[in-house]
C-alpha atoms as a PDB file:
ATOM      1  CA  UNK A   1      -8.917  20.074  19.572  1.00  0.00           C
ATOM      2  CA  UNK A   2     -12.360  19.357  16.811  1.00  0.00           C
ATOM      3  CA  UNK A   3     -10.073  18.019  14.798  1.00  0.00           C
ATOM      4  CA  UNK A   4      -8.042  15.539  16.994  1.00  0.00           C
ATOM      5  CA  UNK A   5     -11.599  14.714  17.959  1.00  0.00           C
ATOM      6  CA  UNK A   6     -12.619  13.592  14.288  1.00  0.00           C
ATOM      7  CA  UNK A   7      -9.530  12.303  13.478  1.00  0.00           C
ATOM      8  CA  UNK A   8     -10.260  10.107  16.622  1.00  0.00           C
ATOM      9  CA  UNK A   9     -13.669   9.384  15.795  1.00  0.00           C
ATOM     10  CA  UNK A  10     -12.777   8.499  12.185  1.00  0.00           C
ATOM     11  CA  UNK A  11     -10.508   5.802  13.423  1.00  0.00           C
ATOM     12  CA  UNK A  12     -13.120   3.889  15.540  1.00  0.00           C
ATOM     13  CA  UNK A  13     -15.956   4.314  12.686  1.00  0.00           C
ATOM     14  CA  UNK A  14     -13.022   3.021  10.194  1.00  0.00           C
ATOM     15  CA  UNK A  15     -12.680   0.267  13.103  1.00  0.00           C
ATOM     16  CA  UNK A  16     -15.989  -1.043  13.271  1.00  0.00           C
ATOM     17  CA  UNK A  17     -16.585  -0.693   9.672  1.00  0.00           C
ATOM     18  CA  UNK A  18     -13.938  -3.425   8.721  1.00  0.00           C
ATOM     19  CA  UNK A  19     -14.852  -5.425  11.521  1.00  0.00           C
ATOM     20  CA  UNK A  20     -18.578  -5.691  10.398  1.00  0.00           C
ATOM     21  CA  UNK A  21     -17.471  -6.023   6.893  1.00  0.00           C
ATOM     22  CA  UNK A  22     -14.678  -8.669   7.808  1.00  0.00           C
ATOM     23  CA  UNK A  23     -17.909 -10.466   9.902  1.00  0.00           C
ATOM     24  CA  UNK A  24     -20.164 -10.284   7.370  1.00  0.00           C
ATOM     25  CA  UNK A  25     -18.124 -11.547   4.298  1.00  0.00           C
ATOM     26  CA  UNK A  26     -17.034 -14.675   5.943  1.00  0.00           C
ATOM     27  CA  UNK A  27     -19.973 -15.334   7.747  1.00  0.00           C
ATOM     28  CA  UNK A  28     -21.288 -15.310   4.203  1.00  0.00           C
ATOM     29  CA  UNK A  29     -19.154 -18.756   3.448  1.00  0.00           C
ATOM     30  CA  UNK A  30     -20.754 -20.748   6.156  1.00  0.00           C
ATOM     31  CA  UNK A  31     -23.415 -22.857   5.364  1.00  0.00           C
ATOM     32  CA  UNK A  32     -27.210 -21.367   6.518  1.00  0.00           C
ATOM     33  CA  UNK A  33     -28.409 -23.157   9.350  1.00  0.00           C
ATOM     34  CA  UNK A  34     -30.997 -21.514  12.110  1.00  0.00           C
ATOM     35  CA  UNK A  35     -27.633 -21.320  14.315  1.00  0.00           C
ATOM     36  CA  UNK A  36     -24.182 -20.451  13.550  1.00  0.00           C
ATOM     37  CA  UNK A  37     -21.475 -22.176  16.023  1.00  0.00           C
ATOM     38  CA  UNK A  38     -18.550 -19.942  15.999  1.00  0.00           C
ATOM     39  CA  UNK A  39     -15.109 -20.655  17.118  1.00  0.00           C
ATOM     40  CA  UNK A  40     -14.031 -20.047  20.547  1.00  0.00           C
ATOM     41  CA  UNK A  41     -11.942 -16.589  19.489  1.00  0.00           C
ATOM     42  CA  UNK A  42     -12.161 -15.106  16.086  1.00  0.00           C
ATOM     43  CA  UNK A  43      -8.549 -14.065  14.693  1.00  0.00           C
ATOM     44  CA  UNK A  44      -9.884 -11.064  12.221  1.00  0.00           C
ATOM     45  CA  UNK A  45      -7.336  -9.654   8.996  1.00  0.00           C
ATOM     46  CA  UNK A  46      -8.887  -6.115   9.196  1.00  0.00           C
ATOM     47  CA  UNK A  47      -7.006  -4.492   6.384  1.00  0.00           C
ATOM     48  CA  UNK A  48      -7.622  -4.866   2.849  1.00  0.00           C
ATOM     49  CA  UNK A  49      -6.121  -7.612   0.884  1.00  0.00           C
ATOM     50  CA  UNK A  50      -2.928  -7.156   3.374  1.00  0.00           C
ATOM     51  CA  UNK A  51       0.166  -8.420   0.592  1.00  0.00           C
ATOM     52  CA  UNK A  52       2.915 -10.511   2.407  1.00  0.00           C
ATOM     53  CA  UNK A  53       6.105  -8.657   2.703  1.00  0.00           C
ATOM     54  CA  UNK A  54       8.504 -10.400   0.485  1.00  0.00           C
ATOM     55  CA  UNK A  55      12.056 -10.849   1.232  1.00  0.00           C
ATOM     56  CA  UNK A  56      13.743  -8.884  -1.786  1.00  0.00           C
ATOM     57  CA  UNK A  57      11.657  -5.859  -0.299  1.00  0.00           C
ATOM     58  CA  UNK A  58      12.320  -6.118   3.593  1.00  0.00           C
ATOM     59  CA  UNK A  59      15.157  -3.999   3.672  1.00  0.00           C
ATOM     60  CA  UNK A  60      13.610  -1.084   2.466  1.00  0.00           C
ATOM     61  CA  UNK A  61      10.514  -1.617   4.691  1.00  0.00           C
ATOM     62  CA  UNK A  62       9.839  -0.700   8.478  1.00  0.00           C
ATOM     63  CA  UNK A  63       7.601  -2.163  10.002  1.00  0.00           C
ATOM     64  CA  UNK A  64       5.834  -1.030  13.349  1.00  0.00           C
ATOM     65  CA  UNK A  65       3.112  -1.917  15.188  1.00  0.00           C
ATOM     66  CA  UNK A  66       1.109  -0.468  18.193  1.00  0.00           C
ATOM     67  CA  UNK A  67      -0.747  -2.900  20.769  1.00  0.00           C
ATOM     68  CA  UNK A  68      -4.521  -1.890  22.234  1.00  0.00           C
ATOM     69  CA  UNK A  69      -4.903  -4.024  25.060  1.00  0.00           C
ATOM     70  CA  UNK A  70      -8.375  -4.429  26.573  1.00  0.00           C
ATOM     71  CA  UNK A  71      -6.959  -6.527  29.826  1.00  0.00           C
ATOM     72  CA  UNK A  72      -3.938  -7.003  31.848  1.00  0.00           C
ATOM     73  CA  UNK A  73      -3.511 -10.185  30.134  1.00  0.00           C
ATOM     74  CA  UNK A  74       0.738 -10.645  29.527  1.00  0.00           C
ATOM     75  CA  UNK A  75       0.191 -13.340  27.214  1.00  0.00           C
ATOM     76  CA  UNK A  76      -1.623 -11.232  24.580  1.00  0.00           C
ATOM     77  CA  UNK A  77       1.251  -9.522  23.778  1.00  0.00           C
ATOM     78  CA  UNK A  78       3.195 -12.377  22.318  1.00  0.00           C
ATOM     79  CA  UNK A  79       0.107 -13.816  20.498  1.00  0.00           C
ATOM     80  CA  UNK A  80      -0.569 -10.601  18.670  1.00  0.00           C
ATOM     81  CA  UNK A  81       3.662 -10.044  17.845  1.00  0.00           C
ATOM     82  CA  UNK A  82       3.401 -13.491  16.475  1.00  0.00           C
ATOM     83  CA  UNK A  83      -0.065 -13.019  14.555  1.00  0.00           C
ATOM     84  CA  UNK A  84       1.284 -10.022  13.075  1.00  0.00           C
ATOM     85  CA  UNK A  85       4.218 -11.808  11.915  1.00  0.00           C
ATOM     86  CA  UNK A  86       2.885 -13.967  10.186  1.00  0.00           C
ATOM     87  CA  UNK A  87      -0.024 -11.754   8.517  1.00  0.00           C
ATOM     88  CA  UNK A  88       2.728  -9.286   6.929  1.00  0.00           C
ATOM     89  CA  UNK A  89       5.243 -12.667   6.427  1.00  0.00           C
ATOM     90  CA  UNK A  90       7.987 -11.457   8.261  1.00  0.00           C
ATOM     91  CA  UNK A  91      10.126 -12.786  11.076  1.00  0.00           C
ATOM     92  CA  UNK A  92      10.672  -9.632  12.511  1.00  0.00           C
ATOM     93  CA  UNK A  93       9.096  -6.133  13.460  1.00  0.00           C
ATOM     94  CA  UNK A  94      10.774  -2.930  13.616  1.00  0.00           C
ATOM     95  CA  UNK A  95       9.055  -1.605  16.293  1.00  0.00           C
ATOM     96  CA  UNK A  96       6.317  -2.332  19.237  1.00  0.00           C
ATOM     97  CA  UNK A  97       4.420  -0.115  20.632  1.00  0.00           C
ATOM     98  CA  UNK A  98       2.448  -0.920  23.935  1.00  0.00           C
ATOM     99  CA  UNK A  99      -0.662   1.110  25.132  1.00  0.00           C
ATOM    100  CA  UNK A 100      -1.885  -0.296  28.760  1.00  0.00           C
ATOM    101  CA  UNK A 101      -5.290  -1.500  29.182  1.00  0.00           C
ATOM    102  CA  UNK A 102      -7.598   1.304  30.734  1.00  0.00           C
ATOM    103  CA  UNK A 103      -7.498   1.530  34.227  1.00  0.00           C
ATOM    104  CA  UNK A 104     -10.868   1.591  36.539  1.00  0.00           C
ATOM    105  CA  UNK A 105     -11.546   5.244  37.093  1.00  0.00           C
ATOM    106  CA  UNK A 106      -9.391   7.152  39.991  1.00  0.00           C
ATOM    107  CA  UNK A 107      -6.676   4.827  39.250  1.00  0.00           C
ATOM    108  CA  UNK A 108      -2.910   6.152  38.310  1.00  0.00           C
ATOM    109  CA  UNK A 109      -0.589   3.685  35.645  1.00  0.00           C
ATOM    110  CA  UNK A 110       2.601   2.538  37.826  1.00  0.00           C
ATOM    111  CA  UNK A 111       5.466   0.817  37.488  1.00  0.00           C
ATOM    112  CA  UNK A 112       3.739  -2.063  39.426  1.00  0.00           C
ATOM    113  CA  UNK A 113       1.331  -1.926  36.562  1.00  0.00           C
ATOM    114  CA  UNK A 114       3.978  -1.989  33.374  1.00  0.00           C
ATOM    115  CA  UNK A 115       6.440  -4.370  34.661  1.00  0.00           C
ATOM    116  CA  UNK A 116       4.723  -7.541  33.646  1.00  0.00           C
ATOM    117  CA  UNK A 117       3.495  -6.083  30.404  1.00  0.00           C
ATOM    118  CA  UNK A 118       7.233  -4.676  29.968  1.00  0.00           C
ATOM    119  CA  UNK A 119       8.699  -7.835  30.636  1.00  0.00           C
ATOM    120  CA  UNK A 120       6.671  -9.728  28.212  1.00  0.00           C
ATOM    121  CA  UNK A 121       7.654  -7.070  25.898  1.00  0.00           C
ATOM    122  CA  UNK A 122      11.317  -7.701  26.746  1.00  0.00           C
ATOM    123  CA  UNK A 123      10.887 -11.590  25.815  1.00  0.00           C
ATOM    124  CA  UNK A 124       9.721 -10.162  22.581  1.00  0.00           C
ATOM    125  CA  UNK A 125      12.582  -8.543  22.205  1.00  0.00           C
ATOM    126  CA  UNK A 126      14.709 -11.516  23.104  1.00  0.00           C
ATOM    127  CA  UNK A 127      13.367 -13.912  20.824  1.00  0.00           C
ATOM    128  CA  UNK A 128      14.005 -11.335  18.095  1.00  0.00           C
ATOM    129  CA  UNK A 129      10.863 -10.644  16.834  1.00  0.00           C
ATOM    130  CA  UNK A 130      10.849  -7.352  17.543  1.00  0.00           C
ATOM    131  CA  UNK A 131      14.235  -5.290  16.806  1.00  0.00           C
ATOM    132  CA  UNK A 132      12.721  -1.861  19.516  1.00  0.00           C
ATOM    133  CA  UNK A 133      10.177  -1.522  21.923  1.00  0.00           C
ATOM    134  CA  UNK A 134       8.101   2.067  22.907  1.00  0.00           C
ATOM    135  CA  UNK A 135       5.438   3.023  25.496  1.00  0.00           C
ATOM    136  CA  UNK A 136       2.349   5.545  24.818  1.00  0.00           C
ATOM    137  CA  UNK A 137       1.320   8.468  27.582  1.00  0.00           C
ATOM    138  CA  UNK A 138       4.101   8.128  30.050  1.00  0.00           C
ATOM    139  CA  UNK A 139       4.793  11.431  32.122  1.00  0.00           C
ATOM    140  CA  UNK A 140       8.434  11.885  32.955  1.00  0.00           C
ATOM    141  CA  UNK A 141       8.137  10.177  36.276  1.00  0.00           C
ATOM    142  CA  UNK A 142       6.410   6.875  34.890  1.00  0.00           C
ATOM    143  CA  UNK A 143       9.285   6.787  32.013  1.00  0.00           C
ATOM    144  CA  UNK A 144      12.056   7.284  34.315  1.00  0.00           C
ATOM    145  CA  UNK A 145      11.070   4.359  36.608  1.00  0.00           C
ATOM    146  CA  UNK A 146      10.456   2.455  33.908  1.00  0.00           C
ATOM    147  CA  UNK A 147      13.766   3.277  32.348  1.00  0.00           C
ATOM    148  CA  UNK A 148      15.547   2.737  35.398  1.00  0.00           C
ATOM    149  CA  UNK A 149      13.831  -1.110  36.159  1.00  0.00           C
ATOM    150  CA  UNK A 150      14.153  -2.329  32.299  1.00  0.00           C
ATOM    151  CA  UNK A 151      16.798  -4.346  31.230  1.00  0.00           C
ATOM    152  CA  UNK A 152      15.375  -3.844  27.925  1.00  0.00           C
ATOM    153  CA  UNK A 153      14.806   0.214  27.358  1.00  0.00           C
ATOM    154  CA  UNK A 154      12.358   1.903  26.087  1.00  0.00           C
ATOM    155  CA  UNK A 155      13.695   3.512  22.904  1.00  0.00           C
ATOM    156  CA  UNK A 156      10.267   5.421  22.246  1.00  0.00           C
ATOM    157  CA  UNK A 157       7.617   6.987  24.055  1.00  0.00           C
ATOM    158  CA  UNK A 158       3.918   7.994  22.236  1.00  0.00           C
ATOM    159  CA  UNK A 159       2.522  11.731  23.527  1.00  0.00           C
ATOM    160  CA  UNK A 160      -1.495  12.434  23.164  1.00  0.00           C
ATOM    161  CA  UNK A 161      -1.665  15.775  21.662  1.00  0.00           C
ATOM    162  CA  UNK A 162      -5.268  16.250  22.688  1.00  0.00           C
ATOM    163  CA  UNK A 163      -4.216  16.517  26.474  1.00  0.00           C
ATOM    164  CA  UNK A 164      -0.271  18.022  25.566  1.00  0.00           C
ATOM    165  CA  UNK A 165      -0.414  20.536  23.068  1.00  0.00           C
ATOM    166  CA  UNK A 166       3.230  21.151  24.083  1.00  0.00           C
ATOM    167  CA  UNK A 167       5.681  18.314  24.714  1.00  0.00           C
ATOM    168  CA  UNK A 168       6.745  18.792  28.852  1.00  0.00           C
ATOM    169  CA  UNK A 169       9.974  20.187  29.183  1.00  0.00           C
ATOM    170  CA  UNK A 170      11.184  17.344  31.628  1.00  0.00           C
ATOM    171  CA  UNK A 171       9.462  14.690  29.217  1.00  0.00           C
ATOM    172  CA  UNK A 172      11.754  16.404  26.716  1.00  0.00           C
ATOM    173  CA  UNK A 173      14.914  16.556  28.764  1.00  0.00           C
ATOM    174  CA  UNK A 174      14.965  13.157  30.070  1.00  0.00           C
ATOM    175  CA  UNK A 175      14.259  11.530  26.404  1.00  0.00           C
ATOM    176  CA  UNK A 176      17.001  13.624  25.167  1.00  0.00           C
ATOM    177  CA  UNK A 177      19.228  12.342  27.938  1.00  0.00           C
ATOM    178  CA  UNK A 178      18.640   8.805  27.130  1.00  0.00           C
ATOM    179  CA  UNK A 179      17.776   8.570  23.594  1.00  0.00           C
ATOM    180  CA  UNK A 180      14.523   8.031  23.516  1.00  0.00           C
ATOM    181  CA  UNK A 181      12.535   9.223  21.087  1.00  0.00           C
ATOM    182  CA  UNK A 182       9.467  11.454  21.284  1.00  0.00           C
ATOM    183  CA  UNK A 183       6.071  10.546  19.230  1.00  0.00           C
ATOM    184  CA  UNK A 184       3.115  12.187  19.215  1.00  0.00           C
ATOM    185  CA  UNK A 185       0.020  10.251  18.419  1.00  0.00           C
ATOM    186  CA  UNK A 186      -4.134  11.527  18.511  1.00  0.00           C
ATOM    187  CA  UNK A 187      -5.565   7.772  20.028  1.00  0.00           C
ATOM    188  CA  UNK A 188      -8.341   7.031  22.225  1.00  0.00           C
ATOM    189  CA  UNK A 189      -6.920   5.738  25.283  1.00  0.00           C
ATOM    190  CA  UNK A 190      -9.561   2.569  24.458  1.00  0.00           C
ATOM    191  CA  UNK A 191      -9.201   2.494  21.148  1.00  0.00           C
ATOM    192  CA  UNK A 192     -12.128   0.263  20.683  1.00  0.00           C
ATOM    193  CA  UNK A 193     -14.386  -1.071  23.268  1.00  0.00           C
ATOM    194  CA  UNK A 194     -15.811  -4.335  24.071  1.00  0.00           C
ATOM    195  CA  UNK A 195     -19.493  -2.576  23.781  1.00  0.00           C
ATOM    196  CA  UNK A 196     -18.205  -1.323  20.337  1.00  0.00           C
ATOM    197  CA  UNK A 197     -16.828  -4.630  19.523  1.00  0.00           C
ATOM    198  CA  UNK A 198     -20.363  -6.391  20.078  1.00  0.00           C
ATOM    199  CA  UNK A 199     -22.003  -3.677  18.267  1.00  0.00           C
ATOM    200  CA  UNK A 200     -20.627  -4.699  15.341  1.00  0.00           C
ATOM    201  CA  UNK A 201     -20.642  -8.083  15.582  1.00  0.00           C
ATOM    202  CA  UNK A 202     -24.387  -7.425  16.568  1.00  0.00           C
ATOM    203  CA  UNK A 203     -24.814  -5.908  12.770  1.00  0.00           C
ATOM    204  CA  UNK A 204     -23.024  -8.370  11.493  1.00  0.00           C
ATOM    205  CA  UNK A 205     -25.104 -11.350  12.722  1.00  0.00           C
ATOM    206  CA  UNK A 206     -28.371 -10.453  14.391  1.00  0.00           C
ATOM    207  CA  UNK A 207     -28.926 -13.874  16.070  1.00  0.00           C
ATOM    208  CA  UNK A 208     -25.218 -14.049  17.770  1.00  0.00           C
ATOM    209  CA  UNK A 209     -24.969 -13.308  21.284  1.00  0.00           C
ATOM    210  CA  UNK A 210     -22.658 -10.751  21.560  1.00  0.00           C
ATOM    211  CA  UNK A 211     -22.128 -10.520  25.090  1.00  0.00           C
ATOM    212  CA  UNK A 212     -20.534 -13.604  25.421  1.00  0.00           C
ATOM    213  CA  UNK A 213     -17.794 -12.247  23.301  1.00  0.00           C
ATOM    214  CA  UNK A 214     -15.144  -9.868  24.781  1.00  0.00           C
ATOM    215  CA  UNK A 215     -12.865  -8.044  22.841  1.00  0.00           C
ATOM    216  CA  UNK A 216      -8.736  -9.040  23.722  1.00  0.00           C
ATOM    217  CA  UNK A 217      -6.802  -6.897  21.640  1.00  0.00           C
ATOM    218  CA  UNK A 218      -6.009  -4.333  19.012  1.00  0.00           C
ATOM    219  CA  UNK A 219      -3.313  -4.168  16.832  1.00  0.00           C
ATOM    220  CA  UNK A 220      -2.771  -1.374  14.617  1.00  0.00           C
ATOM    221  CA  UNK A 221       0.136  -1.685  11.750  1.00  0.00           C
ATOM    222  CA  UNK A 222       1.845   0.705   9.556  1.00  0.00           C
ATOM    223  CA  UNK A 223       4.197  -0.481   6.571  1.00  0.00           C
ATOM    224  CA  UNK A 224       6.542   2.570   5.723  1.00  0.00           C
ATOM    225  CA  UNK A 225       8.967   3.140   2.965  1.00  0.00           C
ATOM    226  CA  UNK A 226      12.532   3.966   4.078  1.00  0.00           C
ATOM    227  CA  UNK A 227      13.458   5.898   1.705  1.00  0.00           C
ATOM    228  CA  UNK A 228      10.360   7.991   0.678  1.00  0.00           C
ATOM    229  CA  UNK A 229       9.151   8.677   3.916  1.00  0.00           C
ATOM    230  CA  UNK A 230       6.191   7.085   2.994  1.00  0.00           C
ATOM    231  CA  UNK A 231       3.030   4.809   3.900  1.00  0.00           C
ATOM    232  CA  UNK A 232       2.831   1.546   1.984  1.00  0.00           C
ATOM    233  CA  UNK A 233       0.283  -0.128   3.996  1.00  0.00           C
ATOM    234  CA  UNK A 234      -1.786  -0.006   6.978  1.00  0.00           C
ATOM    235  CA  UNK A 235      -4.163  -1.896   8.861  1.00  0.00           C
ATOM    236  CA  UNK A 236      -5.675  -4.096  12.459  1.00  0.00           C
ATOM    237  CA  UNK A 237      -5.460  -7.173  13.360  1.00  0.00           C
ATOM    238  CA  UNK A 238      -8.340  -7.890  16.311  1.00  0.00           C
ATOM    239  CA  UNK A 239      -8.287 -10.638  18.980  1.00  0.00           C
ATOM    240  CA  UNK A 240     -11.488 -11.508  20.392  1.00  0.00           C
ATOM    241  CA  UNK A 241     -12.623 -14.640  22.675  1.00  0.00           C
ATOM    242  CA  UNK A 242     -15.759 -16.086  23.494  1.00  0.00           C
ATOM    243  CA  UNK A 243     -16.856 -16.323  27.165  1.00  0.00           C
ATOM    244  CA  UNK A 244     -17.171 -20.034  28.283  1.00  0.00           C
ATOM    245  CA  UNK A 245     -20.004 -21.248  30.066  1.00  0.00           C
END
């Protein structure tokens, strides 16, 4: 359990360390003046000098991505498929993964909850620019019903190991049944929050006020070698809007 904690823990300081160092760099290009009028959103390229994927080297490439989302907001989900398209330069992603916004406390997920999300997810689908779609922390019950209402079905399913050390034998049984594959993964269920989000905007820019910025979404990519099993590349992409007034 210590160490799912760190591992989690090093993801949100890795987080908030490009974010601040993404912030800082290119508020470094702007021109000093005493006040710095920002966009309405900020589309940030966390990773590293992310390469385009070229053509001659899709095949041997997949591609999947997992989506944080801070809100219930459906159309976030095709603006970050799209933005992630065209950061890695392809047309196409080999998989989507969805984690649900948080829910206020006392509140259980439903399938009243995931069926617009689901459905957006399914348009992805549709339009081709994803080739699979996957859920994260779904008990048997909320994958079944989900399942059962999709017209496009889920073909994976994420499991927290820092609440299942042991995946449920009905979880297990009904994947098996349908196909669906069985992850596990060691994410916060907020992967980054909006406080953490202004924090290090905050330390990027002392004179911006952060609270009129919310954070939308996360995206977290993973570029994997076929046939070596292997990581080629990894990184965010972060969505975050300004408040108007």
């Amino acid at each position: 359990m210590a160490l799912l904690l760190l591992t989690v823990i090093s993801f949100l300081l890795q987080l908030q360390d490009c974010i601040r160092g993404t912030l800082s760099e290119w508020l470094a290009t702007l021109p000093e003046t005493p006040e710095i009028d920002l966009p309405s959103a900020l589309d940030c390229t966390i990773p590293q000098n992310t390469e385009l994927i070229t053509p001659e080297e899709r095949e041997e490439l997949r591609v999947s991505v997992k989506l944080f989302l801070t809100e219930s907001d459906c159309s976030s989900i095709k603006d970050a498929v799209d933005m992630a398209c065209v950061s890695l330069g392809v047309s196409q992603l080999d998989s989507v993964i969805i984690a649900p916004p948080p829910l206020p406390e006392g509140e259980t997920l439903t399938l009243v909850h995931l069926q617009p999300l689901w459905a957006e997810l399914e348009k992805i689908v549709q339009s081709q620019k994803a080739a699979s779609i996957g859920t994260s922390d779904l008990d048997k019950t909320q994958l079944e019903e989900l399942y059962n209402w999709a017209q496009v079905k889920p073909s994976s399913n994420q499991v927290n190991l820092a609440s299942c050390c042991v995946m449920p034998p009905d979880l297990t049984a009904f994947a098996k049944e349908f196909d669906i594959q069985l992850l596990t993964h060691n994410d916060s269920k907020e992967l980054l929050s909006s406080a953490g989000f202004q924090e290090a905007m905050q330390e990027s820019y002392k004179d911006l006020q952060v609270a009129d910025w919310l954070l939308d979404w996360v995206l977290r990519y993973s570029i994997i070698v076929k046939s070596r099993g292997i990581i080629k590349a990894k990184g965010y992409l972060v969505h975050a809007s300004k408040i108007t007034k």
